[in-house]
Each structure stands twice: as structure tokens, then as C-alpha cells.
C-alpha atoms as a PDB file:
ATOM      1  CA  UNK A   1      -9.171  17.410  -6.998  1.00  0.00           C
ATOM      2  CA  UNK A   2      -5.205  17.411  -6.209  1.00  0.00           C
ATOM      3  CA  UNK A   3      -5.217  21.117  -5.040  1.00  0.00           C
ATOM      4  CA  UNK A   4      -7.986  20.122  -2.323  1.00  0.00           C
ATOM      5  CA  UNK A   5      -6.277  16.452  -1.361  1.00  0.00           C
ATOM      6  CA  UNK A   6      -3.220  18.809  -0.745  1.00  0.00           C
ATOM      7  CA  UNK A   7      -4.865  21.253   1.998  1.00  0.00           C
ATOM      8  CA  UNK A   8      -6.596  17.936   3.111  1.00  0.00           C
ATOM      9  CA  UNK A   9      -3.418  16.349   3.328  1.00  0.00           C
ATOM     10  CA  UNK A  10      -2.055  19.562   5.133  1.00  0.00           C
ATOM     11  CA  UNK A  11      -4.798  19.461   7.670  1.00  0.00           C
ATOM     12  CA  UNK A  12      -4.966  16.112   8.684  1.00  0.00           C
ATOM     13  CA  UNK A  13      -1.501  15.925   9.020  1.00  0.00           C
ATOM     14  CA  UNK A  14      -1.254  18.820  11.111  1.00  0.00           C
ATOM     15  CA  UNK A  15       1.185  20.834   9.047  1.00  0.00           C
ATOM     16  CA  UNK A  16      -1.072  23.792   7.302  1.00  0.00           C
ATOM     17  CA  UNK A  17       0.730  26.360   9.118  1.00  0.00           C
ATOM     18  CA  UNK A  18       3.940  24.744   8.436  1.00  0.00           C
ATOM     19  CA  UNK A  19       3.340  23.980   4.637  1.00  0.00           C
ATOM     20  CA  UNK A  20       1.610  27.288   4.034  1.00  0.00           C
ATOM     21  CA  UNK A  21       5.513  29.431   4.816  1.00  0.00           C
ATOM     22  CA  UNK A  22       7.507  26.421   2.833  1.00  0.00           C
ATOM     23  CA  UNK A  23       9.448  27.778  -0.029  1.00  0.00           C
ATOM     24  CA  UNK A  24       9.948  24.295  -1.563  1.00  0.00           C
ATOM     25  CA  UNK A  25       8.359  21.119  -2.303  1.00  0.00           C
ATOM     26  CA  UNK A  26       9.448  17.772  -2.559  1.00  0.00           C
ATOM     27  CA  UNK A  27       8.502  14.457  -4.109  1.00  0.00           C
ATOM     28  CA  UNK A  28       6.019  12.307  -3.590  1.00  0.00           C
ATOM     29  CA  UNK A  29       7.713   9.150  -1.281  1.00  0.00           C
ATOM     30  CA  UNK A  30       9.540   8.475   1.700  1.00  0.00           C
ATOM     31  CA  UNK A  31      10.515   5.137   0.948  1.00  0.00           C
ATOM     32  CA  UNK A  32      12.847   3.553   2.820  1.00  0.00           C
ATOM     33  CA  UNK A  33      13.913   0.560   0.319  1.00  0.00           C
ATOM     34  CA  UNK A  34      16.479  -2.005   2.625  1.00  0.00           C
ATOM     35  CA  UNK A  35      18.210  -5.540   0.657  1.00  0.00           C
ATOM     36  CA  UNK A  36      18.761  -8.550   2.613  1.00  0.00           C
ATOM     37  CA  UNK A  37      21.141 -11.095   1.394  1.00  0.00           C
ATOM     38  CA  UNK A  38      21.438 -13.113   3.998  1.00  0.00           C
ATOM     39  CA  UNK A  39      20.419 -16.443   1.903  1.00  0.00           C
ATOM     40  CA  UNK A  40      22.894 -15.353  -1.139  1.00  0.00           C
ATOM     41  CA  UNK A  41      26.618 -16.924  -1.072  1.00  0.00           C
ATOM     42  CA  UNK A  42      29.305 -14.855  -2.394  1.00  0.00           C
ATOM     43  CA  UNK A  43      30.688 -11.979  -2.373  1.00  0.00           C
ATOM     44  CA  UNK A  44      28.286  -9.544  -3.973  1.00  0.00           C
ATOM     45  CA  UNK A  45      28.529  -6.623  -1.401  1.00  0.00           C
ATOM     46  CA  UNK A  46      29.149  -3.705  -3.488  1.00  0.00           C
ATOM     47  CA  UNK A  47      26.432  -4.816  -6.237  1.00  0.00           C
ATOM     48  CA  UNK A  48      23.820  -4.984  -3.580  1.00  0.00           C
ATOM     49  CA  UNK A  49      25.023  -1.540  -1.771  1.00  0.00           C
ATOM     50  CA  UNK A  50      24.933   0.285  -5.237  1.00  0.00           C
ATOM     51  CA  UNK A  51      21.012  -1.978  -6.209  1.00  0.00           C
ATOM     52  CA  UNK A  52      19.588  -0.460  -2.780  1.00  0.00           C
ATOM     53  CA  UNK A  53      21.271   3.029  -3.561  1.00  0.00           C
ATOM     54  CA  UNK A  54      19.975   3.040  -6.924  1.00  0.00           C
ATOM     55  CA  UNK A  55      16.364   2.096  -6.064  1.00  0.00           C
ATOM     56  CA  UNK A  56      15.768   4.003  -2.654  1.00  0.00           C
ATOM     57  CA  UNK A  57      17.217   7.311  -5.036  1.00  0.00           C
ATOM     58  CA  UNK A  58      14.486   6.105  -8.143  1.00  0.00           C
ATOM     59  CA  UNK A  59      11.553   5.889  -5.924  1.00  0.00           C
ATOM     60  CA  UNK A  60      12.144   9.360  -4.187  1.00  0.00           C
ATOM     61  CA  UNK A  61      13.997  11.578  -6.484  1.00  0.00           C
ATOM     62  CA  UNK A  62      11.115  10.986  -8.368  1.00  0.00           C
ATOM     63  CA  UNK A  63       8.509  13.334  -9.388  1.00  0.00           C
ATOM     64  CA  UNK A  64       5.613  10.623  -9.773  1.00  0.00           C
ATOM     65  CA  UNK A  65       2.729  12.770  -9.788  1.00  0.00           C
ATOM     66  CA  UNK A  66       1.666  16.886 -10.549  1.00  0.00           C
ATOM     67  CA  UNK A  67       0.327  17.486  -6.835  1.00  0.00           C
ATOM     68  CA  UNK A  68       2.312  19.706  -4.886  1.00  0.00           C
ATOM     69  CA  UNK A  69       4.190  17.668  -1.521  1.00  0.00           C
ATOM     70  CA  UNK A  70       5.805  19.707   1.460  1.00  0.00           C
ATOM     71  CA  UNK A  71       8.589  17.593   3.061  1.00  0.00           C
ATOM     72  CA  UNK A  72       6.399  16.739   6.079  1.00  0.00           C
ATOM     73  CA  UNK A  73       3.656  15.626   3.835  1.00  0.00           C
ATOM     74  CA  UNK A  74       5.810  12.724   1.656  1.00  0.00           C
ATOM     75  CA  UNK A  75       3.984   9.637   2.166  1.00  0.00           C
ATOM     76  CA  UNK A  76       5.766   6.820   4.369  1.00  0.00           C
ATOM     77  CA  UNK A  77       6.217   3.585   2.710  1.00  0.00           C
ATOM     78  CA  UNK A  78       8.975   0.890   3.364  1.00  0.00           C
ATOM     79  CA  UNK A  79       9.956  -1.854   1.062  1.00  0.00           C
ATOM     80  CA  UNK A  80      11.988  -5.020   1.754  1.00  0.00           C
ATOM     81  CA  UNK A  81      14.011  -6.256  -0.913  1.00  0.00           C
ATOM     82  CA  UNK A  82      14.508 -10.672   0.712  1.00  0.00           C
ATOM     83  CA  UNK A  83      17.197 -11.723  -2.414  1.00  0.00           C
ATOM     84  CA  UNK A  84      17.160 -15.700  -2.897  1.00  0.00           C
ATOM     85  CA  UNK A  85      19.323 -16.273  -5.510  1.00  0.00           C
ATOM     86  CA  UNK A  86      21.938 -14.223  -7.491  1.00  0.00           C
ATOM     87  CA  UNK A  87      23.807 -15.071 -11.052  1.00  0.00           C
ATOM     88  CA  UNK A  88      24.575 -13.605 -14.013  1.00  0.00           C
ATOM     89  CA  UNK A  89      23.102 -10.597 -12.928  1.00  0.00           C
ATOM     90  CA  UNK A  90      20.004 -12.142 -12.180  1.00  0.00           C
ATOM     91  CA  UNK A  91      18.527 -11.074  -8.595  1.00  0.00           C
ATOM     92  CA  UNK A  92      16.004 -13.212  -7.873  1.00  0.00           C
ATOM     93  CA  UNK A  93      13.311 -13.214  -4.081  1.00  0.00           C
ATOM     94  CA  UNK A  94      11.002 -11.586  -2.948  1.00  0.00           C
ATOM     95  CA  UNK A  95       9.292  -7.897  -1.714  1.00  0.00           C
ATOM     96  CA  UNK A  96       7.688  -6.864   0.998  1.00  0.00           C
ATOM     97  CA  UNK A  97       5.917  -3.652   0.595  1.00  0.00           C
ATOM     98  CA  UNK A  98       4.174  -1.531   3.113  1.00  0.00           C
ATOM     99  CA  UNK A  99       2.057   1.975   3.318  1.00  0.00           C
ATOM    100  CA  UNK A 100       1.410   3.696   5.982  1.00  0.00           C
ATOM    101  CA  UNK A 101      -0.481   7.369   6.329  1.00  0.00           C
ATOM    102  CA  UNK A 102      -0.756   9.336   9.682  1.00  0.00           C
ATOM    103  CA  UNK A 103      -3.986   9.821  11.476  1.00  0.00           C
ATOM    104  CA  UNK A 104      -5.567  13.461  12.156  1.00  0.00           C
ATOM    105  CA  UNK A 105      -4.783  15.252  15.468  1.00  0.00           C
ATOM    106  CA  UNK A 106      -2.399  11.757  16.710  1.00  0.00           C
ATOM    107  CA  UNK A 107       0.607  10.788  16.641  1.00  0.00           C
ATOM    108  CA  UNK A 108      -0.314   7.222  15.493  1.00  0.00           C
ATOM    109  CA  UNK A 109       0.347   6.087  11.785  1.00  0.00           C
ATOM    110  CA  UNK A 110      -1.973   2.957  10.643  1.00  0.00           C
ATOM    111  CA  UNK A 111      -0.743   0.985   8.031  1.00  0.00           C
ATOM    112  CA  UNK A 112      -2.655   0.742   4.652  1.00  0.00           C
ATOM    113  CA  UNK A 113      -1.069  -1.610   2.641  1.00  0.00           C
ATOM    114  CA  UNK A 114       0.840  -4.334   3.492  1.00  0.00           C
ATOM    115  CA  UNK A 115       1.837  -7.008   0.936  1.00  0.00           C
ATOM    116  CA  UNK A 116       4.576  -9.815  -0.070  1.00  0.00           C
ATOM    117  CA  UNK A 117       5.272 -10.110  -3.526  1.00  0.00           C
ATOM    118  CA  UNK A 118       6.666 -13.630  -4.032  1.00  0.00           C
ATOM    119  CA  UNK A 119       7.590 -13.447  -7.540  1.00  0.00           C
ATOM    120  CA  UNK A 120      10.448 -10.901  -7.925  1.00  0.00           C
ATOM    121  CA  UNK A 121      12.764 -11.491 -10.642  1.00  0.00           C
ATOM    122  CA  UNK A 122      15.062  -8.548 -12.677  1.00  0.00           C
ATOM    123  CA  UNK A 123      18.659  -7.821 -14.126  1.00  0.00           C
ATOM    124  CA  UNK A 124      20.773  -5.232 -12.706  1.00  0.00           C
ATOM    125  CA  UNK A 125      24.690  -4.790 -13.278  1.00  0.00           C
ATOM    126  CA  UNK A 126      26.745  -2.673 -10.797  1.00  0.00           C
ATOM    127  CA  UNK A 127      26.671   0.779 -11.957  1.00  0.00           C
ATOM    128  CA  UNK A 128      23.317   0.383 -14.213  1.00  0.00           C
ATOM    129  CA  UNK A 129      21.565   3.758 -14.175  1.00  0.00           C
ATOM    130  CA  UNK A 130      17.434   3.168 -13.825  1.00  0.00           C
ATOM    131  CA  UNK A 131      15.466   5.077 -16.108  1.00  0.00           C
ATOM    132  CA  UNK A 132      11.989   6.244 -16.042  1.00  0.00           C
ATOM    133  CA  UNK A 133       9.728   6.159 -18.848  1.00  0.00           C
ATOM    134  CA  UNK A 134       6.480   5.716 -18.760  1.00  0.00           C
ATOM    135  CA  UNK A 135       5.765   5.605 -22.601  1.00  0.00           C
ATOM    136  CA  UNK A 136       7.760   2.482 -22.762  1.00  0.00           C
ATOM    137  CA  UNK A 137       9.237  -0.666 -21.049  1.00  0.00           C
ATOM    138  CA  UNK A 138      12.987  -0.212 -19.707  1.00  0.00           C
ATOM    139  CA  UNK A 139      13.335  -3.402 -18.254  1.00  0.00           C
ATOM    140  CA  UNK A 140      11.712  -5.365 -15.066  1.00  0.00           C
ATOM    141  CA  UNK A 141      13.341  -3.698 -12.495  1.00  0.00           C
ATOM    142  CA  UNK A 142      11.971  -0.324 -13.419  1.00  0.00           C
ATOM    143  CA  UNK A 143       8.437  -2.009 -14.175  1.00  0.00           C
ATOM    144  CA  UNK A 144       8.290  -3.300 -10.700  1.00  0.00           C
ATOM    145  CA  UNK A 145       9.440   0.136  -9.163  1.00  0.00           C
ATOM    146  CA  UNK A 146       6.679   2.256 -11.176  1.00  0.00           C
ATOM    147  CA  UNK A 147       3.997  -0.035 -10.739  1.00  0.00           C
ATOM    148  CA  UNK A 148       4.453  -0.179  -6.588  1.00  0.00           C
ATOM    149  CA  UNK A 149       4.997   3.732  -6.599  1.00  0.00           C
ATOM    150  CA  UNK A 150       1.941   4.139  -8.660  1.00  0.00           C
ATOM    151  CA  UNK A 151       0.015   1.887  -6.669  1.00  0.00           C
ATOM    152  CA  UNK A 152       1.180   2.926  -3.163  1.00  0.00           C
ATOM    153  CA  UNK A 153       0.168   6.777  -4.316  1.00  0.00           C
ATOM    154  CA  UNK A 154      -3.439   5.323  -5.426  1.00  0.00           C
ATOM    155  CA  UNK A 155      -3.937   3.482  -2.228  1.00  0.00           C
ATOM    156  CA  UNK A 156      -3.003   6.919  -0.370  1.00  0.00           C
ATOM    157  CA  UNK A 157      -5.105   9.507  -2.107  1.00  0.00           C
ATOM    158  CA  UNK A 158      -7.930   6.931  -2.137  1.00  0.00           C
ATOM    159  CA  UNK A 159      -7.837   7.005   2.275  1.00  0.00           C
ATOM    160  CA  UNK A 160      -8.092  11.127   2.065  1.00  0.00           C
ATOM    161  CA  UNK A 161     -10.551  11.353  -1.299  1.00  0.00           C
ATOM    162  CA  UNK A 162     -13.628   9.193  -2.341  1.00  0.00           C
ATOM    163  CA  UNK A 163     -11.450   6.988  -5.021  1.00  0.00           C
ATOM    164  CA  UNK A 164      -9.394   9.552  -5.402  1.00  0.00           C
ATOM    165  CA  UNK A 165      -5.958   8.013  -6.271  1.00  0.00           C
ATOM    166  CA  UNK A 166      -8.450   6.729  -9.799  1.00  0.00           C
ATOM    167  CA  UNK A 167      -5.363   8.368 -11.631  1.00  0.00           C
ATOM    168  CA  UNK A 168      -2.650   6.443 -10.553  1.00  0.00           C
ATOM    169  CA  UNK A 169      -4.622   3.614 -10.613  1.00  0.00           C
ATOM    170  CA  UNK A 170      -4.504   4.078 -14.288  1.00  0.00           C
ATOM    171  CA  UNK A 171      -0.910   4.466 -14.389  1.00  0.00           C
ATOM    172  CA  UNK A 172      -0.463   1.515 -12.553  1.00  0.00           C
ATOM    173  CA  UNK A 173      -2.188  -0.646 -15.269  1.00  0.00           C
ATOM    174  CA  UNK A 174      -0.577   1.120 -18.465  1.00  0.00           C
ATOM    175  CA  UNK A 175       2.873  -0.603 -16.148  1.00  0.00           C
ATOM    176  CA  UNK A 176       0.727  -3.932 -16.210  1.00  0.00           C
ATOM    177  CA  UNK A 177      -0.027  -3.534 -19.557  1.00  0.00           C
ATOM    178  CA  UNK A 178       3.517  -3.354 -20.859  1.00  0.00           C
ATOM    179  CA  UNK A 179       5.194  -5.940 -18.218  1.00  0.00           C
ATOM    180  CA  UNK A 180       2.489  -8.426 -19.924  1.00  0.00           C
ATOM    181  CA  UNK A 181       4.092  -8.644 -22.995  1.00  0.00           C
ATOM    182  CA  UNK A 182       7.652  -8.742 -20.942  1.00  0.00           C
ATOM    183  CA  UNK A 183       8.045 -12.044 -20.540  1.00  0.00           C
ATOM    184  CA  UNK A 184       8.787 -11.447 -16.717  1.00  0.00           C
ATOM    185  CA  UNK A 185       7.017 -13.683 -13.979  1.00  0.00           C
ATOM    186  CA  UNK A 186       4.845 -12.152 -12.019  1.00  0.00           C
ATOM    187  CA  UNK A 187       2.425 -10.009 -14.670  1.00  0.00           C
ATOM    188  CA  UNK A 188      -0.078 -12.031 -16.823  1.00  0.00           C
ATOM    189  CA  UNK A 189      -3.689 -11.920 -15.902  1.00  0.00           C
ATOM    190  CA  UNK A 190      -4.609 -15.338 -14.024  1.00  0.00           C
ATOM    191  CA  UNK A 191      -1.663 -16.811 -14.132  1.00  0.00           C
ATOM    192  CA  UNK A 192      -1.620 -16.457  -9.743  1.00  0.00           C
ATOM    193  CA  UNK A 193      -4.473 -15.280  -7.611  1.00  0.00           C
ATOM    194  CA  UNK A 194      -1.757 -12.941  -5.801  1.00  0.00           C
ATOM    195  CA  UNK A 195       0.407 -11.584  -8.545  1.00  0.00           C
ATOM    196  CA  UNK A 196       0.811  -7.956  -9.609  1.00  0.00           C
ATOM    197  CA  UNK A 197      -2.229  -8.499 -12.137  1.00  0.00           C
ATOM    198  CA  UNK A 198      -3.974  -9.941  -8.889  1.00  0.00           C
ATOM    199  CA  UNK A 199      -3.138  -7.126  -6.537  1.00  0.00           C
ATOM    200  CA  UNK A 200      -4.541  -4.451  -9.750  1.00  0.00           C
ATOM    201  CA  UNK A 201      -7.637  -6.105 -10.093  1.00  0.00           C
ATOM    202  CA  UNK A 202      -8.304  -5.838  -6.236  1.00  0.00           C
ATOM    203  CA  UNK A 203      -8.646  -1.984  -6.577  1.00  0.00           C
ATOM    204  CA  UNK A 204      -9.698  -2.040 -10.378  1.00  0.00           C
ATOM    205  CA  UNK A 205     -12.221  -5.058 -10.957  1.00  0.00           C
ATOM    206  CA  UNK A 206     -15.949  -4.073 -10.745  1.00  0.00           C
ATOM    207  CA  UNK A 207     -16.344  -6.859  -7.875  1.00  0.00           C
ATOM    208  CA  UNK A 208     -13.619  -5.990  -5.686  1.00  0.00           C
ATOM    209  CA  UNK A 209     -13.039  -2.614  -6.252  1.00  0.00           C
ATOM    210  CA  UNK A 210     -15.563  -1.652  -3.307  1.00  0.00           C
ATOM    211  CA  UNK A 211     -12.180  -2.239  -1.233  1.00  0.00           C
ATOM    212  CA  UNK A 212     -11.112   1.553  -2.395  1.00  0.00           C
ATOM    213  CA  UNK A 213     -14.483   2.994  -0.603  1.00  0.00           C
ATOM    214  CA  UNK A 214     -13.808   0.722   2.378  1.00  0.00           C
ATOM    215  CA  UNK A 215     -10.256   2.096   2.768  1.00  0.00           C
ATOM    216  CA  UNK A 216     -11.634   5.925   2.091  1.00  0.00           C
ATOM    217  CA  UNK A 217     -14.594   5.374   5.033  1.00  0.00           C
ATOM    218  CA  UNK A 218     -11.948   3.493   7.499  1.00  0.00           C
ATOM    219  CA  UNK A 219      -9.216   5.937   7.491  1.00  0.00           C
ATOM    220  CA  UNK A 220     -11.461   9.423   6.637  1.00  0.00           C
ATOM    221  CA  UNK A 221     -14.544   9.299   8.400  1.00  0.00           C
ATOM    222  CA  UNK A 222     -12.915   6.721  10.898  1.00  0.00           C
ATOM    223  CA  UNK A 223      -9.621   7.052  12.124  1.00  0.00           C
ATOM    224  CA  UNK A 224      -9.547  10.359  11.766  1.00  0.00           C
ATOM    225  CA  UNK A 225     -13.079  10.987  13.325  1.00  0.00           C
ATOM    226  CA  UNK A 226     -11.677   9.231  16.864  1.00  0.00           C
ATOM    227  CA  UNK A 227      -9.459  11.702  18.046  1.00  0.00           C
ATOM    228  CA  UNK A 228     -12.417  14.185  18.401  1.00  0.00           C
ATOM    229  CA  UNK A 229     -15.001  11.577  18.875  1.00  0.00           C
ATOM    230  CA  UNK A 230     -14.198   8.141  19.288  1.00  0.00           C
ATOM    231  CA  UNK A 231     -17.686   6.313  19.066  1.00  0.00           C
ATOM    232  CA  UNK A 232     -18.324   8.677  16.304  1.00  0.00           C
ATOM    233  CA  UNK A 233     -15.072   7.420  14.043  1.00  0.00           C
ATOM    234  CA  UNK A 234     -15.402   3.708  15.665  1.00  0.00           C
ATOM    235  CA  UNK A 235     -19.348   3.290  14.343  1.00  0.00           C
ATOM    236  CA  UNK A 236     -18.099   4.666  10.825  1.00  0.00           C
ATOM    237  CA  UNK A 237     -15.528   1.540  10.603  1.00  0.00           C
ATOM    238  CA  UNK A 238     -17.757  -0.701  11.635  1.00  0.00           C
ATOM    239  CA  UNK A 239     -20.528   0.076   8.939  1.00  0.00           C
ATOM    240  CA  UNK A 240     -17.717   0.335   6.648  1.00  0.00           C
ATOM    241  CA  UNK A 241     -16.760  -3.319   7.143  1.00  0.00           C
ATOM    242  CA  UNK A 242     -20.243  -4.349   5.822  1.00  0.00           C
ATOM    243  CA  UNK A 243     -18.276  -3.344   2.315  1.00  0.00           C
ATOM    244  CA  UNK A 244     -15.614  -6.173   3.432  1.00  0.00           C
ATOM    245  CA  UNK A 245     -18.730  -9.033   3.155  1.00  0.00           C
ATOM    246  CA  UNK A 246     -19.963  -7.975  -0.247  1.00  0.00           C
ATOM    247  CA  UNK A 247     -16.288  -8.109  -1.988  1.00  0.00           C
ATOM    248  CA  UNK A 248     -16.240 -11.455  -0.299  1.00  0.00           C
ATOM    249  CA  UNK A 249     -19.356 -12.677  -1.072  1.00  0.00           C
ATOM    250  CA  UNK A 250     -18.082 -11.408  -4.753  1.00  0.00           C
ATOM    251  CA  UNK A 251     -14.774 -12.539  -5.384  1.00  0.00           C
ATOM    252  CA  UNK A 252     -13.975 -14.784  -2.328  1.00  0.00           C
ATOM    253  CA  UNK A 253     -10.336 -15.695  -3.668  1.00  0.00           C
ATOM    254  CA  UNK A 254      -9.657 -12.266  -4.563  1.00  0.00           C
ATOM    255  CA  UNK A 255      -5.994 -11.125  -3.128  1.00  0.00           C
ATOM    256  CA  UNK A 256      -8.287  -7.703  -1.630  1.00  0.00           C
ATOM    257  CA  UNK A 257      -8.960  -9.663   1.313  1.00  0.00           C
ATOM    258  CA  UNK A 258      -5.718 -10.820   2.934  1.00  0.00           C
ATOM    259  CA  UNK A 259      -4.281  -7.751   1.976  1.00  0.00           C
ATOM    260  CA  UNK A 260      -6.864  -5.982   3.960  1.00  0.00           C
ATOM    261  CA  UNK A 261      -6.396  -8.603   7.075  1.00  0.00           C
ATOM    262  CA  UNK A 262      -3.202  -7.842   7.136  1.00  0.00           C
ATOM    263  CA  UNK A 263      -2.859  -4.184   7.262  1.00  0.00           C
ATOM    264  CA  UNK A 264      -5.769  -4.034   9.498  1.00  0.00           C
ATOM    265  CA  UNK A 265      -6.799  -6.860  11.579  1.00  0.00           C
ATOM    266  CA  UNK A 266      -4.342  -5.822  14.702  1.00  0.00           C
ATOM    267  CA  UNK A 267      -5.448  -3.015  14.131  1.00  0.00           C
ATOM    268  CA  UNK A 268      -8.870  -3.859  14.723  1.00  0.00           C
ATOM    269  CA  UNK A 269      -8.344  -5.440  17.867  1.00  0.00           C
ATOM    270  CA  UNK A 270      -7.072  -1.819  19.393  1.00  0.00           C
ATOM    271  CA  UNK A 271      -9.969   0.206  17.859  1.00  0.00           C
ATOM    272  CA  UNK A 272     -12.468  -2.581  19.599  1.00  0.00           C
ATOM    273  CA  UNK A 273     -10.884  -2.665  22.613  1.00  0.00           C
ATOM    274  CA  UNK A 274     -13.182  -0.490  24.321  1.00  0.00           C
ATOM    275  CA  UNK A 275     -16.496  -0.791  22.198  1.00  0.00           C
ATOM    276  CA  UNK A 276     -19.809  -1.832  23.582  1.00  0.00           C
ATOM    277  CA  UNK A 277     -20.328  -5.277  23.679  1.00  0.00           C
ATOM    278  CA  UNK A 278     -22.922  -5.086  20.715  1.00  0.00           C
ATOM    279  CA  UNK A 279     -20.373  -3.243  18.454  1.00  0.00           C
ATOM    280  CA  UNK A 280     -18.010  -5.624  19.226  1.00  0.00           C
ATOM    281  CA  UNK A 281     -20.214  -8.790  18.348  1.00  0.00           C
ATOM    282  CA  UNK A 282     -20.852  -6.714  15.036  1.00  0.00           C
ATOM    283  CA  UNK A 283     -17.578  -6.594  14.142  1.00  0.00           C
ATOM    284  CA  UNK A 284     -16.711  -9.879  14.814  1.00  0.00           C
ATOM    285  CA  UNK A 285     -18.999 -11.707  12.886  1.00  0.00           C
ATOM    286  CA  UNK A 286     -18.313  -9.464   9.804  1.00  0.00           C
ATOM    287  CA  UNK A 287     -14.509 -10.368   9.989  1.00  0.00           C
ATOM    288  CA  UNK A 288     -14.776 -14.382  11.401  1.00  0.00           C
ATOM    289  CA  UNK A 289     -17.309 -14.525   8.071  1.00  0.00           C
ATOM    290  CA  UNK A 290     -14.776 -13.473   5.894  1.00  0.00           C
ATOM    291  CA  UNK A 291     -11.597 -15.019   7.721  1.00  0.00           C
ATOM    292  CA  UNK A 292     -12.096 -18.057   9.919  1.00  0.00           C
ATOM    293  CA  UNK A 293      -8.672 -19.227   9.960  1.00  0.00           C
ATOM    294  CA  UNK A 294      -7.833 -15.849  12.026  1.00  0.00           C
ATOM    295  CA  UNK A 295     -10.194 -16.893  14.759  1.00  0.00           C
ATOM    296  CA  UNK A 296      -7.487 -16.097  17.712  1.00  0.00           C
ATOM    297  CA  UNK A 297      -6.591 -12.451  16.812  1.00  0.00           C
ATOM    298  CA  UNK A 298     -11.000 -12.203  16.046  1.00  0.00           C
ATOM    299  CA  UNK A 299     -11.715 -13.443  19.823  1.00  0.00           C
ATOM    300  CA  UNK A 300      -9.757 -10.790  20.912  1.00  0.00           C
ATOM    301  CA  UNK A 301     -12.625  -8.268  19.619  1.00  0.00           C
ATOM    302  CA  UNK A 302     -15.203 -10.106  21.002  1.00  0.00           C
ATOM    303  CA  UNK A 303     -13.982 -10.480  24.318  1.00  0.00           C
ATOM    304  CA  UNK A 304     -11.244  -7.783  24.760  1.00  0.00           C
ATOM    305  CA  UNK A 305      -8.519  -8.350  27.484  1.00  0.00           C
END
């Protein structure tokens, strides 16, 4: 299954010729991993140069998985470390992570994850070298880095593959697994509706996990269907949405949903824009069903400027 997501990969990305000469591979990420320390007072500079050194080197220097990656094909991802509070080598905030994955035969990139984890606490000492091990817990800052990597490569092979990022899916929970019995905030099973246990169970949990097959049918036979065929790739998002309704109807609270809305909704808006009138009313009373407080962006798909 990972040799044929690779020549996937290198087709829809436009890069077979390209790939097929390269001498070398790379890892898996291009994250670009920025810290803002605006709210912190102090005088911290060098800790928080060497902290977004250290992680943006971690997450890709990495080897994370056994698939082979040409340079071109690293997948895009961002991450914004917001730090709240620092002492005693405490950094404590927030993270805002985002995935993005190019579409066939186009220049444009849609995002497929986009997410703000509110609960981001870990120690880290100027000069601390992060470690990888996934046999064992190293600490919380290395918990949170795995699990994200893991999850962000799930979420990508699951858009070119029927659920095919299962894998790292599993690797993501052995990381849950251990951070339970951490201590750290931010883990344990029901303890927030939008934690890191939260976000797993979105892709994992028998209700909501339907949201991996929406993501494959949105971005595969979709997106990348509209470049050759645009009613073609529009009709296959819209029929994929019907698997938006039954996670909702499922697990209305679940954390799948406003993760979805917002990678996706403007989004939405664009691939409506020039619908018939009847796909358009379709659409729109899938998503207003599931997300009536978003009813401004949703009359833009009914009645398009």
C-alpha cells in the first residue's frame, strides 16, 4: 500500500518524471514550526530561538514513516507555537496546527486539517536535545511533537488512499496511550470534548470515524477530479457530505465537525460558486444542518455573489 500511495503521490502532484531521476529522498514533513512570545515578559530570546530551532529540526529531520518521499513530495504543514506564560522552564499556550496537500493538475493547495490546541503545556531548558522514542515516554514536549506528526501523516495518506494513513493512526494512539499516564493536561479520555484524546477519537471512534472516508472522497475523487472535469469532482463532494450528517447525527459534540468546518467551509463557498442552483441548495442544507451558527459563510453557497 505505501509503494502505490508513493506513485499516487507522484502523479497527483505532478512530479513522476521528476521523482523517477531523484537520487535521494527525504523525510516525511515540511513543517514550518514559528513561536510567538508576544504575551511573555522577559527576556527569554535565546531560549525561544533555540525551542523553535529544536522543534522545526525534530519534526523534519525525522524519518517518521518507511515510505519513500522525494523533496517535492514532503507534505506541507505549519504549526504555530502562541506561548502564554513562561517560568521555571515551564512554556505554557497554545498550538495551532495546519495540513495542507496540493490538488492534481493545479496549482491550488486545500487545507486538510486545521486545529487549535488550547492545552499546551511542556519543559524545555536552553540547549535540551529532543529525543525520539517511540517505545517509551521522553517527556511532553516530544509526546506532543510525535502525536501531531503521526496524526498530520494519517490525515494525508487517508486524502490519497481509502483510510490509508490506518498506520499512523495507530502510532498516534500508542503516543496517547503513554501521555495518559503522564500526568500532562491535555491527554485523558473525556476529560475535554477537544483535547488530543478528542481529536484521536474523531478519526478512530466507530461513530465518527466516517470523517476519514469523507476526507478520502473530497480530496480524491473531488478536488482532484475538477481540473479535468469540474461537475464530475464537484457532484463527488457533494454526495460525500451526506457522510458529514451521519457523524453528526452520531456524535453531534464530537471535535470531527469543527475541525472539518474549518478546513473546509471557505472552501466550500469557492467550489459552489458556480454550481447549479439545485447542487447548491443540496449542499447547503447538508452543512446549515450540521452548523447553524455559520449561517453567513452557508448563504454564500446558496446564493453565490
Amino acid at each position: 500500500m505505501g509503494r502505490v500511495n508513493d506513485i499516487l503521490r507522484r502523479i497527483l502532484t505532478g512530479s513522476f518524471i521528476a521523482a523517477a531521476v531523484a537520487s535521494a529522498y527525504s523525510q516525511e514533513l515540511d513543517c514550518r514550526f514559528d513561536v510567538n512570545t508576544s504575551s511573555v515578559e522577559g527576556t527569554y530570546r535565546s531560549i525561544f530561538e533555540d525551542l523553535q530551532r529544536d522543534i522545526s529540526a525534530y519534526l523534519n529531520e525525522t524519518k517518521w514513516t518507511d515510505t519513500n518521499f522525494s523533496p517535492v513530495e514532503r507534505i506541507d504543514c505549519r504549526m504555530l507555537l502562541n506561548v502564554t506564560d513562561y517560568s521555571g522552564g515551564r512554556i505554557k499556550g497554545d498550538l495551532q496546527v495546519q495540513l495542507s496537500r496540493p490538488v492534481y493538475n493545479s496549482t491550488y493547495t486545500s487545507m486538510l486539517f486545521n486545529f487549535k490546541d488550547e492545552k499546551i503545556e511542556f519543559d524545555y531548558k536552553e540547549g535540551e536535545r529532543l529525543v525520539r522514542n517511540d517505545n517509551g515516554w521522553n517527556g511532553n514536549l516530544t509526546g506532543l511533537l510525535d502525536f501531531y506528526a503521526y496524526l498530520l501523516l494519517a490525515i494525508d495518506f487517508d486524502s490519497f488512499s481509502p483510510r490509508g494513513g490506518q498506520q499512523w493512526l495507530d502510532r498516534a494512539s500508542a503516543v496517547v496511550s503513554m501521555a495518559q499516564s503522564s500526568g500532562e493536561p491535555g491527554w485523558r479520555a473525556f476529560e475535554d470534548n477537544r483535547n488530543r484524546s478528542a481529536v484521536l477519537g474523531a478519526f478512530t471512534e466507530p461513530s465518527t470515524a466516517p470523517i476519514r472516508d469523507l476526507i478520502y472522497a473530497y480530496h480524491r475523487k473531488g478536488l482532484d477530479e475538477m481540473s479535468t472535469s469540474p461537475d464530475k469532482g464537484r457532484h463527488a463532494i457533494t454526495e460525500a457530505l451526506a457522510t458529514l450528517s451521519g457523524v453528526y447525527s452520531a456524535a453531534p459534540m464530537s471535535v470531527a465537525l469543527p475541525i472539518f468546518r474549518d478546513a473546509k467551509l471557505d472552501e466550500l463557498v469557492n467550489v459552489y460558486s458556480k454550481a447549479p442552483e439545485d447542487e447548491r441548495q443540496r449542499a447547503y442544507e447538508i452543512l446549515s444542518a450540521v452548523y447553524p451558527a455559520d449561517e453567513d459563510r452557508l448563504e454564500r453557497i446558496r446564493q453565490p455573489e
